[in-house]
PDB file of N, CA and C in Angstrom:
ATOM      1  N   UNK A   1     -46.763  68.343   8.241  1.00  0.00           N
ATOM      2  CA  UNK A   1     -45.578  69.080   7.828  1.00  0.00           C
ATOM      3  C   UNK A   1     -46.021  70.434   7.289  1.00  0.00           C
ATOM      4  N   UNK A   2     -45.859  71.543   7.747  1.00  0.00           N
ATOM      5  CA  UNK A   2     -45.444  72.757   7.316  1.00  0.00           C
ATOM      6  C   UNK A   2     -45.223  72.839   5.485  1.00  0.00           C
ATOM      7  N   UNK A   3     -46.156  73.686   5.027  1.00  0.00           N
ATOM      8  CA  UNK A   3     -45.611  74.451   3.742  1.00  0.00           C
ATOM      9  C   UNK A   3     -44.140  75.030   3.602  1.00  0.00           C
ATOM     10  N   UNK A   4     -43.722  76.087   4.484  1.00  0.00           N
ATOM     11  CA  UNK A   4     -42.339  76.234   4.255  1.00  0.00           C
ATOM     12  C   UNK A   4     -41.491  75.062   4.344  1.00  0.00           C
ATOM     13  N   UNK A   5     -41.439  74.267   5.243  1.00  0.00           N
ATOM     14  CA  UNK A   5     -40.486  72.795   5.486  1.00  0.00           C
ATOM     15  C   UNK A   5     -40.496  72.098   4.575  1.00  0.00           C
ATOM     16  N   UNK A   6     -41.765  71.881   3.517  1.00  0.00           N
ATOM     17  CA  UNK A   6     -42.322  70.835   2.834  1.00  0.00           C
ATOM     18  C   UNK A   6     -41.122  71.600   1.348  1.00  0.00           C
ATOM     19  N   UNK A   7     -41.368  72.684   1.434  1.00  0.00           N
ATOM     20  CA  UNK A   7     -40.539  73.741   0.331  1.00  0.00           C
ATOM     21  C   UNK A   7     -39.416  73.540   0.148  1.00  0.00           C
ATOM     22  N   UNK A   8     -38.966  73.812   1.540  1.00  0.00           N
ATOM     23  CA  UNK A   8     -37.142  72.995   2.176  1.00  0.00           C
ATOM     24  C   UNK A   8     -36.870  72.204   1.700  1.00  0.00           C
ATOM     25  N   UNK A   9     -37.795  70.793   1.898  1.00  0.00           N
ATOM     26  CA  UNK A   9     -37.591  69.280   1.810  1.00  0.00           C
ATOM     27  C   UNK A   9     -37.549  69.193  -0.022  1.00  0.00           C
ATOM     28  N   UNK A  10     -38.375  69.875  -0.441  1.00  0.00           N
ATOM     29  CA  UNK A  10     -38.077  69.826  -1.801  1.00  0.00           C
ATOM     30  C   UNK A  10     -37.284  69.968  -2.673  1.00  0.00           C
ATOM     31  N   UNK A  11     -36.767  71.561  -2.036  1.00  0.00           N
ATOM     32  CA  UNK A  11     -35.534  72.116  -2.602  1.00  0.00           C
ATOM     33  C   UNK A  11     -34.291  70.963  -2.516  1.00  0.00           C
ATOM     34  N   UNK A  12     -34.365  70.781  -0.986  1.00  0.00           N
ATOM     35  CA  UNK A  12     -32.916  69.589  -0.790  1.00  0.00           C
ATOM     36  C   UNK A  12     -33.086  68.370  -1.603  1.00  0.00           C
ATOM     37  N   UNK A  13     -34.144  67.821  -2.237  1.00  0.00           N
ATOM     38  CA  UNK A  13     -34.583  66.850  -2.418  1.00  0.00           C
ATOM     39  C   UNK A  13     -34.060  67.140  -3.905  1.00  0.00           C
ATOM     40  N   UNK A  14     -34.359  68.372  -4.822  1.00  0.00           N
ATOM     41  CA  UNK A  14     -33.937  69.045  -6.113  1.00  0.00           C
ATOM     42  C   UNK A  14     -32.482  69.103  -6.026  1.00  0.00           C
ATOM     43  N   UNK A  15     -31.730  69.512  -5.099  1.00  0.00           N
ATOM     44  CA  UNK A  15     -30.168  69.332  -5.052  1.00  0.00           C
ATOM     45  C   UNK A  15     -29.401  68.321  -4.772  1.00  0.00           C
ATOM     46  N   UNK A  16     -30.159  67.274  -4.078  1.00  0.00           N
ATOM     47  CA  UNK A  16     -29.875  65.743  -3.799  1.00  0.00           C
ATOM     48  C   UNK A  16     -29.688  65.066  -5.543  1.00  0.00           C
ATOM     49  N   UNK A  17     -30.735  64.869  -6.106  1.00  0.00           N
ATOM     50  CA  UNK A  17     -31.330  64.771  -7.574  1.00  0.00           C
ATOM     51  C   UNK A  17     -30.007  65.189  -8.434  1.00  0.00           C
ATOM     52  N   UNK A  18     -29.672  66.981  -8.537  1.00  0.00           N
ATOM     53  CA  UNK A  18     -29.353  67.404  -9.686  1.00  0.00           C
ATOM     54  C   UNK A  18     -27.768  66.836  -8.945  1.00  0.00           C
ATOM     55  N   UNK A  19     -27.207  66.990  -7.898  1.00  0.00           N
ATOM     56  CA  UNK A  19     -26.276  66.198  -7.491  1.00  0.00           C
ATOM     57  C   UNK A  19     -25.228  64.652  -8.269  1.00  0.00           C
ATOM     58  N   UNK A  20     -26.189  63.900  -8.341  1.00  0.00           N
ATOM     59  CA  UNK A  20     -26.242  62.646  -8.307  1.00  0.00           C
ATOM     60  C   UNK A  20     -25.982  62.773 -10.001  1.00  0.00           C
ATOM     61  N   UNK A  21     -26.976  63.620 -10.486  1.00  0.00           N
ATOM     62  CA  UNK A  21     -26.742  63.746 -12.201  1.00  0.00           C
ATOM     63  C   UNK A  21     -25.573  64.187 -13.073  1.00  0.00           C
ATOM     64  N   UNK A  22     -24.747  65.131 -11.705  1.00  0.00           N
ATOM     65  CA  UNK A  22     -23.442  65.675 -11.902  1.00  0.00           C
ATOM     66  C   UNK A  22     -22.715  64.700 -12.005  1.00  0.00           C
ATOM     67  N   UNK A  23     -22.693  64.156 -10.654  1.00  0.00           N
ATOM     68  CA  UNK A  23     -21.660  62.545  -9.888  1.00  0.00           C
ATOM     69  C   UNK A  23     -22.069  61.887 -11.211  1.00  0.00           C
ATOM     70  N   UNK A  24     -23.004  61.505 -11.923  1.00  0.00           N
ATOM     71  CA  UNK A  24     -22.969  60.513 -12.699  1.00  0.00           C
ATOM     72  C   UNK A  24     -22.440  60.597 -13.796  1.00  0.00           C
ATOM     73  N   UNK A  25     -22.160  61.820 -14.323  1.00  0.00           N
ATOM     74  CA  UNK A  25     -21.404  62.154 -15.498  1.00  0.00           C
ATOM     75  C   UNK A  25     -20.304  62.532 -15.298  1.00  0.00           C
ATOM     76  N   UNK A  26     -19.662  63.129 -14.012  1.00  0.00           N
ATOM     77  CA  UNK A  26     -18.030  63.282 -13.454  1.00  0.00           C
ATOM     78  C   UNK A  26     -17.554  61.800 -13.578  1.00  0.00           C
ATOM     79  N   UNK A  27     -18.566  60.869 -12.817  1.00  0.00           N
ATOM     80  CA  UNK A  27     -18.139  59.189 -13.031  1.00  0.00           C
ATOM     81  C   UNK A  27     -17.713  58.689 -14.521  1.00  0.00           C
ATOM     82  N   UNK A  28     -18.381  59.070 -15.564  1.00  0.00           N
ATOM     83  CA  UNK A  28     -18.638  58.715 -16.832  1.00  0.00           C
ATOM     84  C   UNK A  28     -17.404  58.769 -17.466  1.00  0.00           C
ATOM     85  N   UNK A  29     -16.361  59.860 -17.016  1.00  0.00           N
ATOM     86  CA  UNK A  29     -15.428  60.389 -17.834  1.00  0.00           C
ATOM     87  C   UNK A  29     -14.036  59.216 -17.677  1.00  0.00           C
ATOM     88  N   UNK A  30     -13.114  59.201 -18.412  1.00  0.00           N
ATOM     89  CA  UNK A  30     -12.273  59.197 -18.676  1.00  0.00           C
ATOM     90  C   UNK A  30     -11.485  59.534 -17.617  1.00  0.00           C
ATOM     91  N   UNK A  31      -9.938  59.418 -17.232  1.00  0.00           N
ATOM     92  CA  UNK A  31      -9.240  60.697 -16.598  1.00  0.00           C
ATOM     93  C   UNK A  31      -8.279  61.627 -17.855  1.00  0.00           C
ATOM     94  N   UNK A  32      -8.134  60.731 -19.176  1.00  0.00           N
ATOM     95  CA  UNK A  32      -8.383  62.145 -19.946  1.00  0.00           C
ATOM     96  C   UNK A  32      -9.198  63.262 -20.197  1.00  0.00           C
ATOM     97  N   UNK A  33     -10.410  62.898 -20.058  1.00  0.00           N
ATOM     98  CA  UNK A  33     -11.506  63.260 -20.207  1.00  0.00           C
ATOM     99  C   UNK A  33     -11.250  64.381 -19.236  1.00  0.00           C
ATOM    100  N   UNK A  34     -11.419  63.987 -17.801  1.00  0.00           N
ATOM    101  CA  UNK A  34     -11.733  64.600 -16.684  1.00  0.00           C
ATOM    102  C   UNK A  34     -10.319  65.912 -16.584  1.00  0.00           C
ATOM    103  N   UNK A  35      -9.104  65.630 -17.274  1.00  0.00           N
ATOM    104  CA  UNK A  35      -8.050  66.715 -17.523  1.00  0.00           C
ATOM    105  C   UNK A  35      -8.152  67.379 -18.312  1.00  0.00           C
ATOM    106  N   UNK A  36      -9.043  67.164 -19.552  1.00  0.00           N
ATOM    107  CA  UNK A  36      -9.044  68.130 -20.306  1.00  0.00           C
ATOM    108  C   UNK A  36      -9.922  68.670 -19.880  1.00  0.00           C
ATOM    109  N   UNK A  37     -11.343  68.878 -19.808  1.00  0.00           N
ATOM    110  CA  UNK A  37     -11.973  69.440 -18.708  1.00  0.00           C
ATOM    111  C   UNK A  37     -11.214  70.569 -17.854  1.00  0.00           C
ATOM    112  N   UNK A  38     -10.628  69.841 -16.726  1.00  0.00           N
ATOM    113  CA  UNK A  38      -9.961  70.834 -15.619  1.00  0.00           C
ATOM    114  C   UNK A  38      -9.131  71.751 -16.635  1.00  0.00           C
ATOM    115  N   UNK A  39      -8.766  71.814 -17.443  1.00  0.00           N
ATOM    116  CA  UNK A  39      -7.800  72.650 -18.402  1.00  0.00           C
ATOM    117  C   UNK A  39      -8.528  73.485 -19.446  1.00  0.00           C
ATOM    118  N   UNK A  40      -9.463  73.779 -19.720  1.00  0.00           N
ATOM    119  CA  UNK A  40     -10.612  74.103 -19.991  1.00  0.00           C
ATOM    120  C   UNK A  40     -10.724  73.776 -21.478  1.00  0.00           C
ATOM    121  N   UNK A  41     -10.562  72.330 -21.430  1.00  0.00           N
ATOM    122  CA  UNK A  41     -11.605  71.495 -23.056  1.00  0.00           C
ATOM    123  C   UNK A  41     -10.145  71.478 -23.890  1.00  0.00           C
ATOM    124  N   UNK A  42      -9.110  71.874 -23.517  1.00  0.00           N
ATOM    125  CA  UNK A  42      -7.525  71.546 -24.666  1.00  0.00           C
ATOM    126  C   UNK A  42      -7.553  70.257 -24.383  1.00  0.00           C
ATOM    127  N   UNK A  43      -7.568  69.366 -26.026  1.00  0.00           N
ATOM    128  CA  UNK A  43      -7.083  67.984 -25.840  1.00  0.00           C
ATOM    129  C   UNK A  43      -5.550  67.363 -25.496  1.00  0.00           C
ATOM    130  N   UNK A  44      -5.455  66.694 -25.073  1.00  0.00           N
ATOM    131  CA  UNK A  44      -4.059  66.569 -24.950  1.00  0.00           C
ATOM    132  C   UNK A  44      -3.726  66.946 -23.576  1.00  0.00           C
ATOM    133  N   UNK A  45      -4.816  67.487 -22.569  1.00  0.00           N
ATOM    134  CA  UNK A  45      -4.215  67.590 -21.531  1.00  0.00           C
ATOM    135  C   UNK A  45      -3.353  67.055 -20.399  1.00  0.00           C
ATOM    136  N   UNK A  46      -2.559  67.590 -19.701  1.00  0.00           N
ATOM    137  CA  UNK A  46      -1.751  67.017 -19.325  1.00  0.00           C
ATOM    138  C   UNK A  46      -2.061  66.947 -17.645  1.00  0.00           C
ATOM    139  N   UNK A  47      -2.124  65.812 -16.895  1.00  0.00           N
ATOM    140  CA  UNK A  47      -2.306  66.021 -15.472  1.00  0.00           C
ATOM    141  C   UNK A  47      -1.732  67.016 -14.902  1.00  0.00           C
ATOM    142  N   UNK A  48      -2.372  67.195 -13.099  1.00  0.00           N
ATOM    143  CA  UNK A  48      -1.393  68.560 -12.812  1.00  0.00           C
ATOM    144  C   UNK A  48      -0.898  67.756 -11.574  1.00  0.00           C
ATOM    145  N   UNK A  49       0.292  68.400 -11.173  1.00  0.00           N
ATOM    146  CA  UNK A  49       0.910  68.076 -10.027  1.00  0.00           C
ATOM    147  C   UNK A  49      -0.055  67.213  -9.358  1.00  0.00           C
ATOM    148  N   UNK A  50       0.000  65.814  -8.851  1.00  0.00           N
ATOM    149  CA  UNK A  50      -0.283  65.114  -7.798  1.00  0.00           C
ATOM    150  C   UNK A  50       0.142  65.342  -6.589  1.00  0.00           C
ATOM    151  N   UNK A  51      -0.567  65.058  -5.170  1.00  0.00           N
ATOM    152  CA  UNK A  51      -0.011  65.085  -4.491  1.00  0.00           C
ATOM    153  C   UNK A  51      -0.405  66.357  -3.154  1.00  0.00           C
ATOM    154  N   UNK A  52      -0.556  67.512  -3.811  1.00  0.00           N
ATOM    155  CA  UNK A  52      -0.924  68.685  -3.299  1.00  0.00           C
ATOM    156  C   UNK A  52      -2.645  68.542  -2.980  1.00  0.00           C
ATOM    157  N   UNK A  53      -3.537  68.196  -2.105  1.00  0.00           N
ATOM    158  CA  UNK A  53      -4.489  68.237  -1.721  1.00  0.00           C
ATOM    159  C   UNK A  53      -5.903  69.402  -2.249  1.00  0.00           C
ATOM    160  N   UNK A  54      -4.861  70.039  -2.499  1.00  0.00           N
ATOM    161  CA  UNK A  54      -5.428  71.481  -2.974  1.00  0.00           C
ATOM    162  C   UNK A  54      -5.924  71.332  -4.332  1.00  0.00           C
ATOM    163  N   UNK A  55      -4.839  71.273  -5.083  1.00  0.00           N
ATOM    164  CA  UNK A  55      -4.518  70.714  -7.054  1.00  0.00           C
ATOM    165  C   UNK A  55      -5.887  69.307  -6.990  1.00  0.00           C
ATOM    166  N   UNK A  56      -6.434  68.693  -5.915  1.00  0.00           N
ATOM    167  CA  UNK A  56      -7.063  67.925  -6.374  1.00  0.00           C
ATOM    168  C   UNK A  56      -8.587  68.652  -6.020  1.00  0.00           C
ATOM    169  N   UNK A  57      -8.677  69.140  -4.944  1.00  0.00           N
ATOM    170  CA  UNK A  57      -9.953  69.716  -5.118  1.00  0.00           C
ATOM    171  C   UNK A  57     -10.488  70.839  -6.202  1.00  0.00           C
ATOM    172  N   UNK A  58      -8.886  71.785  -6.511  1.00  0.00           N
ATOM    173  CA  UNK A  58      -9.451  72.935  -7.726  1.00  0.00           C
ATOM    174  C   UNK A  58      -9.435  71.897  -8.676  1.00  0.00           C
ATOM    175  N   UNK A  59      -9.070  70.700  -9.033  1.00  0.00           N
ATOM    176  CA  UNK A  59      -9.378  69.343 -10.266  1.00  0.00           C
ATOM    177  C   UNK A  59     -10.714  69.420 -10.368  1.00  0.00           C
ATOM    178  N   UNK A  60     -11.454  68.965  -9.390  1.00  0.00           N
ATOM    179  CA  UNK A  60     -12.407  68.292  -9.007  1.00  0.00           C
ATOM    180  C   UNK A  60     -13.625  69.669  -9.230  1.00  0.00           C
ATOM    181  N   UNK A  61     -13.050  70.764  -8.681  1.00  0.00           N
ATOM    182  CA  UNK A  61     -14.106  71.998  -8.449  1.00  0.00           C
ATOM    183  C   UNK A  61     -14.151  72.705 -10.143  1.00  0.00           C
ATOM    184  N   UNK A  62     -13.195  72.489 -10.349  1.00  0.00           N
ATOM    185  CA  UNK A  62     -13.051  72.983 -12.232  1.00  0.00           C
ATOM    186  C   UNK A  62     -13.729  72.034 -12.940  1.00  0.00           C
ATOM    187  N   UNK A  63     -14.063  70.952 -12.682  1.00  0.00           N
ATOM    188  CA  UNK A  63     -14.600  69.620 -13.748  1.00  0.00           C
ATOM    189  C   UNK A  63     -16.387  69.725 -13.662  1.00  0.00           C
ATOM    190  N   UNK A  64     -16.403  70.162 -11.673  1.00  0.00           N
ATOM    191  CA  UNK A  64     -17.975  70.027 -11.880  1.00  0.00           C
ATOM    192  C   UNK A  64     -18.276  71.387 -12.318  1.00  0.00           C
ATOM    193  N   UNK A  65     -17.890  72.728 -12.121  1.00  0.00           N
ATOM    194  CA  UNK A  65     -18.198  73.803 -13.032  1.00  0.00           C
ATOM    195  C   UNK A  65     -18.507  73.224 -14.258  1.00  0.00           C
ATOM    196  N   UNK A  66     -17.728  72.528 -14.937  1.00  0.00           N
ATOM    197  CA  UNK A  66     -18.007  72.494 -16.761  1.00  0.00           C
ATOM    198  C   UNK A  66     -19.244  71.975 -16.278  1.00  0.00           C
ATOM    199  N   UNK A  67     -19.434  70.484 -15.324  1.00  0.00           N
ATOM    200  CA  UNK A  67     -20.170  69.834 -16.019  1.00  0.00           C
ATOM    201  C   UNK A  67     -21.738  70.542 -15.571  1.00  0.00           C
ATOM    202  N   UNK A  68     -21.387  71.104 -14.319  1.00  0.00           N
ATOM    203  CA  UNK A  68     -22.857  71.895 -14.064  1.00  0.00           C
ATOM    204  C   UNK A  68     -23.213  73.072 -15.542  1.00  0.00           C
ATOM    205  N   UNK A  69     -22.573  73.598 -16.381  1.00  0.00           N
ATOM    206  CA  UNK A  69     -22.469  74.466 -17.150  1.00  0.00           C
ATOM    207  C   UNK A  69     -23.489  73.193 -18.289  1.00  0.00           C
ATOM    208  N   UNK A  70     -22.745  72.048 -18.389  1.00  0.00           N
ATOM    209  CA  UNK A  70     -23.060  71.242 -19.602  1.00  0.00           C
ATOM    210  C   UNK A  70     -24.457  70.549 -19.735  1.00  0.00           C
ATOM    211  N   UNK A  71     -24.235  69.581 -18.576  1.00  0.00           N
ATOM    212  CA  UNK A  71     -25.637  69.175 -17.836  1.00  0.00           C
ATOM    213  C   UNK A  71     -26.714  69.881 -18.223  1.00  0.00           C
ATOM    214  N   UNK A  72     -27.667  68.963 -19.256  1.00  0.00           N
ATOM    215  CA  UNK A  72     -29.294  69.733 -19.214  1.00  0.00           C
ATOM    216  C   UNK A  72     -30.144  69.347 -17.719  1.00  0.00           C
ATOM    217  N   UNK A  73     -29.716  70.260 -16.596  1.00  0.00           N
ATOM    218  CA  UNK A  73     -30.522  70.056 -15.430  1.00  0.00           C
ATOM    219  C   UNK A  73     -31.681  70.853 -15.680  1.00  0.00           C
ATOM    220  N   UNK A  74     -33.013  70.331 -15.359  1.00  0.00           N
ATOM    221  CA  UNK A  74     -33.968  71.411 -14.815  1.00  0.00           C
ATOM    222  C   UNK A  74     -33.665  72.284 -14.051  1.00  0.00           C
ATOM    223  N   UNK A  75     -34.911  73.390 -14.147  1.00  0.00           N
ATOM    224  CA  UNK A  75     -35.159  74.738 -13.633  1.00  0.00           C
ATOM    225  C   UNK A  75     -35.284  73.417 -12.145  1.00  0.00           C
ATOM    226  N   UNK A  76     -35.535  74.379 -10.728  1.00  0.00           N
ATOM    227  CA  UNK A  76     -36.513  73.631  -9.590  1.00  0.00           C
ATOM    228  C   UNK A  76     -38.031  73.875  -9.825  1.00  0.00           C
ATOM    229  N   UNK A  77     -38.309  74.285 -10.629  1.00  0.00           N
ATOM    230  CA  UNK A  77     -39.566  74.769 -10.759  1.00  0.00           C
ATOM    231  C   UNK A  77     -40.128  73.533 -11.761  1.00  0.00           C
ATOM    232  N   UNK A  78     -39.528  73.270 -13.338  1.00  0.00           N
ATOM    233  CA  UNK A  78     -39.803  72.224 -13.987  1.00  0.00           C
ATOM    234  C   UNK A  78     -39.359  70.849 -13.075  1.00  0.00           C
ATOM    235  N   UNK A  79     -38.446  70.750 -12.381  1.00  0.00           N
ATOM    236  CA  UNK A  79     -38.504  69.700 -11.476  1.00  0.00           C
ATOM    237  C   UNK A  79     -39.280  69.340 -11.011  1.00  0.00           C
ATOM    238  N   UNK A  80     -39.644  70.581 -10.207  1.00  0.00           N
ATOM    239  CA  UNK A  80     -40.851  69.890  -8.760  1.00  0.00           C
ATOM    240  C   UNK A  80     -41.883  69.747  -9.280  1.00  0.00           C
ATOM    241  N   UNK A  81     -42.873  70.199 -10.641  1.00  0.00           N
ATOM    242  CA  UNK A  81     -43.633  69.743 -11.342  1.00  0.00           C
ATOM    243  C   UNK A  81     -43.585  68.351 -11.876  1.00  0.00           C
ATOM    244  N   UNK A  82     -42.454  67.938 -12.493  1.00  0.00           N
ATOM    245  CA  UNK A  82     -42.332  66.449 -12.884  1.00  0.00           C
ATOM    246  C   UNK A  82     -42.304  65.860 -11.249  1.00  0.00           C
ATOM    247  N   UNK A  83     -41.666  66.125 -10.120  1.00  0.00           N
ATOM    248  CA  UNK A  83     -41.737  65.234  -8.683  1.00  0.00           C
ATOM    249  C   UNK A  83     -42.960  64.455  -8.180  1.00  0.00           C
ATOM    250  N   UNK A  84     -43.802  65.679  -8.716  1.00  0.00           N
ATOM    251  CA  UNK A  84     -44.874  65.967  -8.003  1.00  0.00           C
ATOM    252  C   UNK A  84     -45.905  64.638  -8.615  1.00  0.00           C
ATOM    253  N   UNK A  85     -45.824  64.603 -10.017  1.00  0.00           N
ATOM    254  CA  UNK A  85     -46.195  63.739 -11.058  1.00  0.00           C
ATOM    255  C   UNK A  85     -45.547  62.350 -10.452  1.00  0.00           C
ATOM    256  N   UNK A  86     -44.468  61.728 -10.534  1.00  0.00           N
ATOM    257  CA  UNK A  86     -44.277  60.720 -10.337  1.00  0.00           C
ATOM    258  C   UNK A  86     -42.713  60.794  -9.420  1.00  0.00           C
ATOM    259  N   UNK A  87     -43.214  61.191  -7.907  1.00  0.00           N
ATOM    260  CA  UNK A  87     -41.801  61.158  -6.964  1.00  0.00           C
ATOM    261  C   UNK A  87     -40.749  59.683  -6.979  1.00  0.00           C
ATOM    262  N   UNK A  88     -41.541  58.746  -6.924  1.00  0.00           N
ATOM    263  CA  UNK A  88     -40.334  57.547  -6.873  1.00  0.00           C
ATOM    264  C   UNK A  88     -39.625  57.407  -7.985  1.00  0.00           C
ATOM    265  N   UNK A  89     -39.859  57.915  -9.387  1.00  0.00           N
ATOM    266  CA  UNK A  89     -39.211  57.733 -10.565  1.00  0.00           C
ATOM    267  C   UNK A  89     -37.489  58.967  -9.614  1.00  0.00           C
ATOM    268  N   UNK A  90     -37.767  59.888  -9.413  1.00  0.00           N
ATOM    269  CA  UNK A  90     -36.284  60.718  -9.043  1.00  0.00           C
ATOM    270  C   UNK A  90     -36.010  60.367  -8.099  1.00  0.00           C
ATOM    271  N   UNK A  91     -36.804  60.070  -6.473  1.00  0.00           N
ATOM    272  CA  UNK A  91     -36.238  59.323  -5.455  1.00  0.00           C
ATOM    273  C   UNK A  91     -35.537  58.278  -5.967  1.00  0.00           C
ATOM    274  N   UNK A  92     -35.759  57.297  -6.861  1.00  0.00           N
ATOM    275  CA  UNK A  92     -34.660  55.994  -6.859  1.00  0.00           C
ATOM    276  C   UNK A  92     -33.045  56.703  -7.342  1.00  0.00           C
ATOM    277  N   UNK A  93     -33.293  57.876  -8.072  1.00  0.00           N
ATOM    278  CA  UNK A  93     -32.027  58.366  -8.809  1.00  0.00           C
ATOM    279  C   UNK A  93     -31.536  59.283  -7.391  1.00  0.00           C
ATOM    280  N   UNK A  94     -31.880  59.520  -6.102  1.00  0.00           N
ATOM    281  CA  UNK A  94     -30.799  60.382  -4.957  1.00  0.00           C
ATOM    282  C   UNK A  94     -30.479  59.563  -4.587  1.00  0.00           C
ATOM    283  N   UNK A  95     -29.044  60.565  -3.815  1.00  0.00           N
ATOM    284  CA  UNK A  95     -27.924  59.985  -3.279  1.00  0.00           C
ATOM    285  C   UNK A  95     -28.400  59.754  -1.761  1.00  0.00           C
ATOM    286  N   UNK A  96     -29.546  60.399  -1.111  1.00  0.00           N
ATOM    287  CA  UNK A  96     -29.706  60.586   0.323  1.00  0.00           C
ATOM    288  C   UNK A  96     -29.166  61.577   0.527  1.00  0.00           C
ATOM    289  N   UNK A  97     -28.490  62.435   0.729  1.00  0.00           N
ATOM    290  CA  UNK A  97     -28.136  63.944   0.986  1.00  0.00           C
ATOM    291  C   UNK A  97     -29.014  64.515   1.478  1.00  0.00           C
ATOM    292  N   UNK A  98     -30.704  64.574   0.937  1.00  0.00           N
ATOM    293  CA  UNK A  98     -31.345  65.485   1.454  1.00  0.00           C
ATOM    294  C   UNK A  98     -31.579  64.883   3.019  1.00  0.00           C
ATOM    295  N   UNK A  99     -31.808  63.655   2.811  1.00  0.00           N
ATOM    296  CA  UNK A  99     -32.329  62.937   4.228  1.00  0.00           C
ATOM    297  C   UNK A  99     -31.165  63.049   5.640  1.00  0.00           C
ATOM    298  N   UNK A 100     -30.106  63.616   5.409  1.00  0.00           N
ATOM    299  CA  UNK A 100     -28.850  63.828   6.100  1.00  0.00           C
ATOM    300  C   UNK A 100     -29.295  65.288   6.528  1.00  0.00           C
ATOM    301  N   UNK A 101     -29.254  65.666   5.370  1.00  0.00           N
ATOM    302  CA  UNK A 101     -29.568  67.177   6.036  1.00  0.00           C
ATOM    303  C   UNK A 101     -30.816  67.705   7.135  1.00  0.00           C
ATOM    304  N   UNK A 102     -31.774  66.493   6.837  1.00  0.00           N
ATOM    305  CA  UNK A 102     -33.215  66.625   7.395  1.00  0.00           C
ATOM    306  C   UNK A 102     -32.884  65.746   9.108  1.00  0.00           C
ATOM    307  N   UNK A 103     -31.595  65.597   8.887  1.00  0.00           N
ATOM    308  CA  UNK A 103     -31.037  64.990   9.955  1.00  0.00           C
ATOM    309  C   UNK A 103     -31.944  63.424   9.920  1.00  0.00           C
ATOM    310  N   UNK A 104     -32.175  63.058   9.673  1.00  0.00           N
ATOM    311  CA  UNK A 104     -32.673  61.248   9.202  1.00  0.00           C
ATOM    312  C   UNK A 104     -31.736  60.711   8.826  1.00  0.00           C
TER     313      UNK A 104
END
């Protein structure tokens, strides 16, 4: 395998990872939780229109903003240093994403 590819495979492998860490804390919430959030942190929030396809993805696209904002993710750089150290400890935590993309 190629140095640049191997770089690739890493990177996807770092976004597979920080992925999964998002999903796991979007999972974690509440759907109060997850409205106040989309409303930016007012308690008491109130759902928004159901129904509209749209209203659920800007839901969904407003919640992982916070949580990518919140999330202590690594740099890719402190990542691929810890990978490198012990890869199956973060392989057991991906979703497979990267391996989709690598077309596998």
């Amino acid at each position: 395998m190629s140095t640049e590819r191997e770089g690739t495979e890493l990177r996807r492998k770092y976004h597979d990872w920080c992925s999964a860490r998002i999903a796991d804390h979007f999972l974690s919430l509440s759907a109060e939780e997850v409205y106040e959030l989309a409303q930016g942190g007012r308690e008491g929030a109130v759902a928004p229109e159901v129904g509209s396809p749209g209203s659920y993805r800007a839901l969904v696209k407003r919640v992982t903003d916070v949580l990518v904002e919140r999330v202590d993710l690594p740099s890719f750089e402190e990542w691929s240093a810890a990978y490198g150290e012990d890869p199956e400890r973060f392989e057991e935590e991906m979703l497979g994403f990267w391996e989709e993309a690598d077309g596998g």
